[in-house]
Protein backbone atom coordinates (compact mmCIF):
# COMPACT_ATOMS: atom_id res chain seq x y z
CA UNK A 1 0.00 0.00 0.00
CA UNK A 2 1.27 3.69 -0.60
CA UNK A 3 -0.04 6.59 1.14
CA UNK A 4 1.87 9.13 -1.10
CA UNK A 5 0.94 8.89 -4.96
CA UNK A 6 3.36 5.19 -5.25
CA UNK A 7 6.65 6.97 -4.21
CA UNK A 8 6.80 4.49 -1.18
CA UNK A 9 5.04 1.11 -0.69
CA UNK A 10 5.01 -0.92 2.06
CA UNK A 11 3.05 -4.85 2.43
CA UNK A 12 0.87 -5.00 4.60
CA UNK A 13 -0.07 -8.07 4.57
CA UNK A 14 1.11 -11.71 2.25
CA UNK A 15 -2.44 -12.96 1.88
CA UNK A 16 -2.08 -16.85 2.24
CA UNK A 17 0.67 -17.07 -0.60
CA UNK A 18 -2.07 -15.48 -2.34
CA UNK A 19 -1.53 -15.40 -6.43
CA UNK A 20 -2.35 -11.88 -6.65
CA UNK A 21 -4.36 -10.57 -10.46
CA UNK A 22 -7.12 -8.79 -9.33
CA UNK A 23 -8.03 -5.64 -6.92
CA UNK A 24 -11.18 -3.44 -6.58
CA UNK A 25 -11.45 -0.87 -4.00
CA UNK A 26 -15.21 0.23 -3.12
CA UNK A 27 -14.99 3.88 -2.82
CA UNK A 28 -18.30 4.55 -1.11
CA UNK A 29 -17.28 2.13 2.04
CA UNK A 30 -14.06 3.09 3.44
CA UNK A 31 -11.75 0.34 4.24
CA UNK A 32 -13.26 -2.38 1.75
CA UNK A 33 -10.70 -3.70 -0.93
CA UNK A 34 -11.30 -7.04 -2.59
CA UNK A 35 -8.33 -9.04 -4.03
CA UNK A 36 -8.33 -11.84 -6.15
CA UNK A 37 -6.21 -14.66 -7.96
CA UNK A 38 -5.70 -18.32 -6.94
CA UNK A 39 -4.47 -19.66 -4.00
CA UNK A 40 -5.47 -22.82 -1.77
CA UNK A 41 -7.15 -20.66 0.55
CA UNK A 42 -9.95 -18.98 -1.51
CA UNK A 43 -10.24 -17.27 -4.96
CA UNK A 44 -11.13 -14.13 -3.41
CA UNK A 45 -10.05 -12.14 -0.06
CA UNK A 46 -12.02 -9.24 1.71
CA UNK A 47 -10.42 -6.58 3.63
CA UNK A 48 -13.08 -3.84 5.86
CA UNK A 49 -9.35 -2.31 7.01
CA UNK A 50 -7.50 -1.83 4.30
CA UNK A 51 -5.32 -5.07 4.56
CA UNK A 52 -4.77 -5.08 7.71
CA UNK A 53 -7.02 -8.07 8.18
CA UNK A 54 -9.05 -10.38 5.34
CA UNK A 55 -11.42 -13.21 4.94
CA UNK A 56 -12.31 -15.22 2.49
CA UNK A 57 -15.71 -14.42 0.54
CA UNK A 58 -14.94 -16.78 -2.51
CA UNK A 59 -13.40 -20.53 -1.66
CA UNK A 60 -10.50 -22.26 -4.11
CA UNK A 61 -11.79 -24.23 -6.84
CA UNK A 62 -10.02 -24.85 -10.10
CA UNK A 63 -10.47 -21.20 -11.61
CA UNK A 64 -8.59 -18.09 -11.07
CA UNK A 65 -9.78 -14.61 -10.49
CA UNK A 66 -8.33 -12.57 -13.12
CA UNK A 67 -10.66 -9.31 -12.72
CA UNK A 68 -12.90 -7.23 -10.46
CA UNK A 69 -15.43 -4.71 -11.75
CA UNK A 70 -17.38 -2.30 -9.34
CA UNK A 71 -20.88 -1.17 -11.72
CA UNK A 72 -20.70 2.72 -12.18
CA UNK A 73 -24.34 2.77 -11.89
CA UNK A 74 -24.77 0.36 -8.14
CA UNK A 75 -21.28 0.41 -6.19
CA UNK A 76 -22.73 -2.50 -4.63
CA UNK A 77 -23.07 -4.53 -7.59
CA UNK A 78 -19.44 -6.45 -8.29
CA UNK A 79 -18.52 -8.66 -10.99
CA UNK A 80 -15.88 -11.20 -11.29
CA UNK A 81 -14.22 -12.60 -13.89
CA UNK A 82 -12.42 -15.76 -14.06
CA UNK A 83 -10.92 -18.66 -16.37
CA UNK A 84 -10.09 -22.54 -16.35
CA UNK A 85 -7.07 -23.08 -17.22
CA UNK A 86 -8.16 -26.53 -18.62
CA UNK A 87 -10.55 -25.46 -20.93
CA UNK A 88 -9.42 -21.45 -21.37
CA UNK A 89 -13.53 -20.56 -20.73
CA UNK A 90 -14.18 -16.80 -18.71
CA UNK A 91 -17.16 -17.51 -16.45
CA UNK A 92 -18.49 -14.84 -13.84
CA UNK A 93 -19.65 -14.21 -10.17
CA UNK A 94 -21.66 -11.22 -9.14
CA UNK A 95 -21.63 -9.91 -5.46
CA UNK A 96 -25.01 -7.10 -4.19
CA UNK A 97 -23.75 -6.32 -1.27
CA UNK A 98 -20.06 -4.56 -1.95
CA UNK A 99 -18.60 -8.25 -2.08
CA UNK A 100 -19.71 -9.49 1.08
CA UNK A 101 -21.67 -12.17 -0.57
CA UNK A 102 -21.12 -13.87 -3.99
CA UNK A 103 -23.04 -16.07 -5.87
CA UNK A 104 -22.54 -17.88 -9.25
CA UNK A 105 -23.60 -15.10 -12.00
CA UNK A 106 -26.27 -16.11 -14.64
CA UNK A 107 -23.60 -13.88 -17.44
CA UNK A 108 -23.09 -16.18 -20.39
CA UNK A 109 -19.31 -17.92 -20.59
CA UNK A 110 -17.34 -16.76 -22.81
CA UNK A 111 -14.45 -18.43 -24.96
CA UNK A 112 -11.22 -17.37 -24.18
CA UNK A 113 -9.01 -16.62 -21.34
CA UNK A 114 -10.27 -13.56 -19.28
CA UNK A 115 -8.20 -10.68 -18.98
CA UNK A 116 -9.83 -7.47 -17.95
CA UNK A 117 -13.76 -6.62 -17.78
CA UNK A 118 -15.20 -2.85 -18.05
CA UNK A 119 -18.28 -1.52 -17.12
CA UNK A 120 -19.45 1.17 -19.57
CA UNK A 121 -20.36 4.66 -17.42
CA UNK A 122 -22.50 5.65 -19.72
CA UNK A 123 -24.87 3.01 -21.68
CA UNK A 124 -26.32 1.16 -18.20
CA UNK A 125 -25.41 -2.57 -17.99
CA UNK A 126 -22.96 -2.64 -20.79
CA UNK A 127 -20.05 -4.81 -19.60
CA UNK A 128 -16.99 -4.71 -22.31
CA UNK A 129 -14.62 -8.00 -21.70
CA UNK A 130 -11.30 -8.29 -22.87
CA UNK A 131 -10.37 -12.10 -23.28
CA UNK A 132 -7.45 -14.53 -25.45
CA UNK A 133 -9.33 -14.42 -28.45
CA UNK A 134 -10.54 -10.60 -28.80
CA UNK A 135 -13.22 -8.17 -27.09
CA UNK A 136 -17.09 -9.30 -25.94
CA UNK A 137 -19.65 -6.52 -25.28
CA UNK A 138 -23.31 -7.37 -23.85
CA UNK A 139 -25.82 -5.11 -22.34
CA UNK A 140 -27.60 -7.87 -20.31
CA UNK A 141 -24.96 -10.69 -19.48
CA UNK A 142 -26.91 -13.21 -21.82
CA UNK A 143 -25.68 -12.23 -25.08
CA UNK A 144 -21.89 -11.71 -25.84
CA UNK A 145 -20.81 -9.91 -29.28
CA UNK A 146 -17.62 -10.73 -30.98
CA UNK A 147 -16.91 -7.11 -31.57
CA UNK A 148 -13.24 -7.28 -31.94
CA UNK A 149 -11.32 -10.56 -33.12
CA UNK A 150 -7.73 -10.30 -31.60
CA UNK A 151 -5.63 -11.04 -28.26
CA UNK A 152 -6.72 -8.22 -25.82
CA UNK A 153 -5.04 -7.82 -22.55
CA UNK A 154 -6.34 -4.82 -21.08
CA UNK A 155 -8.78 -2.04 -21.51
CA UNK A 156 -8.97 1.38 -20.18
CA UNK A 157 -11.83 4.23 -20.60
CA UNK A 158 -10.76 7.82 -20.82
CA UNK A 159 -12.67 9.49 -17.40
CA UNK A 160 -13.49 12.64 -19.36
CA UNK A 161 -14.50 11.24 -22.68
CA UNK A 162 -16.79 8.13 -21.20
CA UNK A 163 -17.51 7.15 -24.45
CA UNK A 164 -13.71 6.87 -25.69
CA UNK A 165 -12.29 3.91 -24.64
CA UNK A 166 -8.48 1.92 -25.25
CA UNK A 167 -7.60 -1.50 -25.75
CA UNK A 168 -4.18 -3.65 -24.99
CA UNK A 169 -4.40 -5.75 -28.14
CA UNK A 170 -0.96 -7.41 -27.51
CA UNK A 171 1.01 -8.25 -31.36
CA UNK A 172 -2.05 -6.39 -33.04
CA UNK A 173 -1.23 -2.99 -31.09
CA UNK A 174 -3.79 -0.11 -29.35
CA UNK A 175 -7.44 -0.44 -30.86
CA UNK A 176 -9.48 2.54 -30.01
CA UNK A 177 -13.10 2.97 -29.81
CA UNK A 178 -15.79 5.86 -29.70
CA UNK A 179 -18.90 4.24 -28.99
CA UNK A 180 -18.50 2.44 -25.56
CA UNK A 181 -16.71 -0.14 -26.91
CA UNK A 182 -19.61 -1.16 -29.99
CA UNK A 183 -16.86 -0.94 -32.62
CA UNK A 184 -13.08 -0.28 -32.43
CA UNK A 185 -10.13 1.01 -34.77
CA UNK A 186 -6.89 0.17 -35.21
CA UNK A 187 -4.27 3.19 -33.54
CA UNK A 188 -1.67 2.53 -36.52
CA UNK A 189 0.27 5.89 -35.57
CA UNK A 190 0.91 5.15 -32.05
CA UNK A 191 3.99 3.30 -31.94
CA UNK A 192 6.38 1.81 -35.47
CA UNK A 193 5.58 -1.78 -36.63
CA UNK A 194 5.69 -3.96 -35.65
CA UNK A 195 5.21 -4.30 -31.47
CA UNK A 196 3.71 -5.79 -29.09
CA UNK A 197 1.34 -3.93 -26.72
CA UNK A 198 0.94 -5.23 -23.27
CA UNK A 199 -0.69 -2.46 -21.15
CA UNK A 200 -2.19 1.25 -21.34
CA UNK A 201 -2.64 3.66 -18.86
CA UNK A 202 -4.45 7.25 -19.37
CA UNK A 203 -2.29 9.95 -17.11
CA UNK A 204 -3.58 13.27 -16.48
CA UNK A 205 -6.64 12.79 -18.39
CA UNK A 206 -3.88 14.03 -21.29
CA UNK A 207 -1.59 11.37 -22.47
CA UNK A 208 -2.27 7.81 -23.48
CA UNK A 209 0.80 5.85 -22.36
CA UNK A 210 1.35 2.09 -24.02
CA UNK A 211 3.58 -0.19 -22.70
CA UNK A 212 5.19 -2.61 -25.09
CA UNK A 213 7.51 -5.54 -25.03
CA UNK A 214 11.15 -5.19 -25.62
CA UNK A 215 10.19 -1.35 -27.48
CA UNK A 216 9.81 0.35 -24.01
CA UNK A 217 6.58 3.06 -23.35
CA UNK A 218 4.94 5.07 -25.72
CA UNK A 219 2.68 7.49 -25.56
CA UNK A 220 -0.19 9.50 -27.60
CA UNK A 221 -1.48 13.31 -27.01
CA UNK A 222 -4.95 12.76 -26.47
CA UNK A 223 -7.65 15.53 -27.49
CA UNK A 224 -7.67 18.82 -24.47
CA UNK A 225 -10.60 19.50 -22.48
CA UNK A 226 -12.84 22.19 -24.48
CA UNK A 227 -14.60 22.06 -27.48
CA UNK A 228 -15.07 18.56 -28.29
CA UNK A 229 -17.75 17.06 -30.21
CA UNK A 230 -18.75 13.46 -29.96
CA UNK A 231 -20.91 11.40 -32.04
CA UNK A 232 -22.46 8.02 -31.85
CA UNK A 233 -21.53 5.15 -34.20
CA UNK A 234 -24.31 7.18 -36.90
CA UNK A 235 -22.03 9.82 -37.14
CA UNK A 236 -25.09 12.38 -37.21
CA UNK A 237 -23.76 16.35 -37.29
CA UNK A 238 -24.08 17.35 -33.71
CA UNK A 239 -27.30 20.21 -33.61
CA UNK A 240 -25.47 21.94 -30.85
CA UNK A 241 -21.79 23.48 -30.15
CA UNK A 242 -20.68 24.76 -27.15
CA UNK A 243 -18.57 28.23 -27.20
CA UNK A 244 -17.73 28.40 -23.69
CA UNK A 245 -15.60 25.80 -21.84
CA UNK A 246 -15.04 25.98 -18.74
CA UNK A 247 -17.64 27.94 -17.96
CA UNK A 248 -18.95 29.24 -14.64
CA UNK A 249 -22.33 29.48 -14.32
CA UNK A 250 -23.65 29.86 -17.75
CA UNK A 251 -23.01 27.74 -20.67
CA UNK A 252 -23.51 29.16 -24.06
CA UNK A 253 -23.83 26.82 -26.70
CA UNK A 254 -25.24 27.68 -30.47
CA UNK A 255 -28.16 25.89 -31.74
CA UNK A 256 -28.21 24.43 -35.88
CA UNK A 257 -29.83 24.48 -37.54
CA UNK A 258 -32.95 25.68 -35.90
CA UNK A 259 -36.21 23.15 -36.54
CA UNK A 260 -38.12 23.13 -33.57
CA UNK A 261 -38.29 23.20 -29.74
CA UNK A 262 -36.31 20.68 -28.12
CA UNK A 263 -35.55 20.01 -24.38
CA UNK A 264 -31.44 20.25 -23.47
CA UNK A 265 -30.18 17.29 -21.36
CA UNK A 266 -27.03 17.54 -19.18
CA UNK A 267 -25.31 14.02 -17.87
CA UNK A 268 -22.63 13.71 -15.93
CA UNK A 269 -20.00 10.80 -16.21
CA UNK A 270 -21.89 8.25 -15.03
CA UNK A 271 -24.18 8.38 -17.18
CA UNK A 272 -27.04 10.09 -14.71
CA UNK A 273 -29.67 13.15 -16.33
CA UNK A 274 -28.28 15.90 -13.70
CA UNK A 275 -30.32 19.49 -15.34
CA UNK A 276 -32.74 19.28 -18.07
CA UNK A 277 -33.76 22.57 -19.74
CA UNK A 278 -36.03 23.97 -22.42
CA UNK A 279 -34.32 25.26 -25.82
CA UNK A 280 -35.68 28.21 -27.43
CA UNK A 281 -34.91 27.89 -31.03
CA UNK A 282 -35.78 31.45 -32.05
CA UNK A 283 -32.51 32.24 -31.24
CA UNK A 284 -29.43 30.22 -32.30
CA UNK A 285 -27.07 31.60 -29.75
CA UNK A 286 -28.71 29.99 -25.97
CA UNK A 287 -27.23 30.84 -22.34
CA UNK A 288 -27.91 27.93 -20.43
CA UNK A 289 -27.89 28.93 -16.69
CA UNK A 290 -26.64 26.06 -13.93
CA UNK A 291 -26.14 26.70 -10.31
CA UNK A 292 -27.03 23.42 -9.46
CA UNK A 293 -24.16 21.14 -10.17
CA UNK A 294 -20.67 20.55 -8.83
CA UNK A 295 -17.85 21.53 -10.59
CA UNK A 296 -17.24 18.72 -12.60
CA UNK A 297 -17.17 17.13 -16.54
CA UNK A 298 -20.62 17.04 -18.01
CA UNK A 299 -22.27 15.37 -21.38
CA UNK A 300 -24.83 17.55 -22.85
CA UNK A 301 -27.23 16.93 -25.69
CA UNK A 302 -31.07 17.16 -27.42
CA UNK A 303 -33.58 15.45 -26.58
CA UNK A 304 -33.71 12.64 -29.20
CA UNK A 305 -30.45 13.79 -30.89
CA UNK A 306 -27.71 10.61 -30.82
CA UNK A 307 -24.60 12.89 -30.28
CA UNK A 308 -23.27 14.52 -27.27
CA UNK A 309 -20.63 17.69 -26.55
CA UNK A 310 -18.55 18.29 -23.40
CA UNK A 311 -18.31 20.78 -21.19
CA UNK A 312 -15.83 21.37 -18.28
CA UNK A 313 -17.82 23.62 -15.07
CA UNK A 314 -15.31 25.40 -12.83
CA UNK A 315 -16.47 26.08 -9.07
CA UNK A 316 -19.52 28.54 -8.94
């Protein structure tokens, strides 16, 4: 554990000769961290302490715990992902009570060793998996698509573009996608052919860093906060653009073209309707007044529209 940004770490506890590959930390209970792997004590540890003490809330059998996925939209829902070894198949166990209690999930196995699992923060229920033989995406846990054919060792979402998300896609590279993980492209001008890609980490909300094998750690500029447009796989024009970001406490944003009344939405990243306001669309220029929100990244949008802008509040 390190109490000051990972310049010093110190164990604080070896957790039954534990073979560590998975962690989860539930930020709305202090204390609770969940660890996984394999060991012949459990599958799964529970700490209410953080580490100083742990007990066992899944018991050994033959599969390891390779992931641990807290839902954006119900901290107290966590999933669990884990593989055979024998037969290389990523099954799942759910816990509803912040991983006091698990039971076997009714999520559909998938092929494939599991690697990493990511909950989508903005389409509820969408769970993206990252497995042996490529990338899985379901919205209820019974059906799996085969949205991306290749090795994939590790995802990451970009916290102030929710719908912008990266994938480890070992010999094939970084595959990048803008629609929660639907469909994904390959990042060709990241790093010289050919290398292998074994892990990505956003820093700073800025910089896309990829760590490769034997070629050392690249990294990619990714797009400042400000005026940003993003659009769903339809690629429809966005009706709205925002002029001022950050803004205080009035966001102006021009309207076009101007066809009828429509209601604005503002989300925030989770996903969750935070203001909701009536558009005008006698004028094209609109001042959008919130005092009601933190300061904070927010989504906003039409009503019925299928593409989104951000905005960055400052404090009030």
């Amino acid at each position: 554990m390190s109490n000051d940004g990972g310049a010093v770490w110190t164990l604080i506890k070896d957790i039954y000769g534990q073979l560590g590959c998975s962690m989860a930390i539930c930020q709305d209970i202090p204390g609770v961290v969940l660890f996984g792997g394999k060991s012949t004590y459990g599958r799964m540890f529970r700490s209410t302490d953080y580490g100083d003490n742990w007990s066992t809330v899944l018991a050994p059998d033959v599969r390891y715990s390779n992931d641990i996925e807290v839902d954006p939209f119900n901290s107290a829902h966590i999933l669990e992902c884990s593989f055979t070894p024998s037969s290389l198949i990523t099954s799942f166990s759910e816990s509803f009570d912040h991983g006091e209690n698990w039971v076997e999930s009714d999520y559909s196995l998938i092929p494939g060793k599991a690697n990493d699992i990511l909950f989508s923060s903005i389409v509820e229920g969408r769970l993206i998996c990252a497995t042996s033989t490529g990338i899985y995406v379901s919205d209820d846990g019974m059906n799996f698509d085969h949205v991306l054919e290749c090795e994939t060792l590790q995802l990451e979402a970009d916290p102030d573009r929710p719908f912008e998300m990266y994938a480890a896609c070992a010999n094939d590279g970084v595959y990048r996608s803008f629609d929660s993980g639907s469909t994904w492209e390959q990042m060709s001008d990241l790093y010289p052919e050919p290398v292998r890609v074994e892990c990505i980490e956003i820093v700073n909300n800025n910089w896309l860093y990829a760590g490769t094998h034997l070629y050392g750690t690249f990294r990619y500029a990714l797009e400042p906060l400000g005026l940003t447009e993003y659009e769903t796989s339809t690629s429809v024009a966005s009706p709205i653009s925002i002029l001022t970001s950050p803004a205080l406490n009035t966001v102006t944003i021009v309207v076009n073209p101007l066809e009828y009344s429509r209601t604005l939405s503002v989300f925030d990243l989770s996903g969750r309707m935070v203001h909701t306001e009536p558009i005008t669309v006698s004028e094209a220029v609109q001042y959008i007044q919130i005092t009601d929100l933190a300061p904070g990244v927010y989504f906003t949008g039409l009503t019925n529209q299928q593409t989104y802008n951000r905005f960055v509040l400052l404090g009030h």
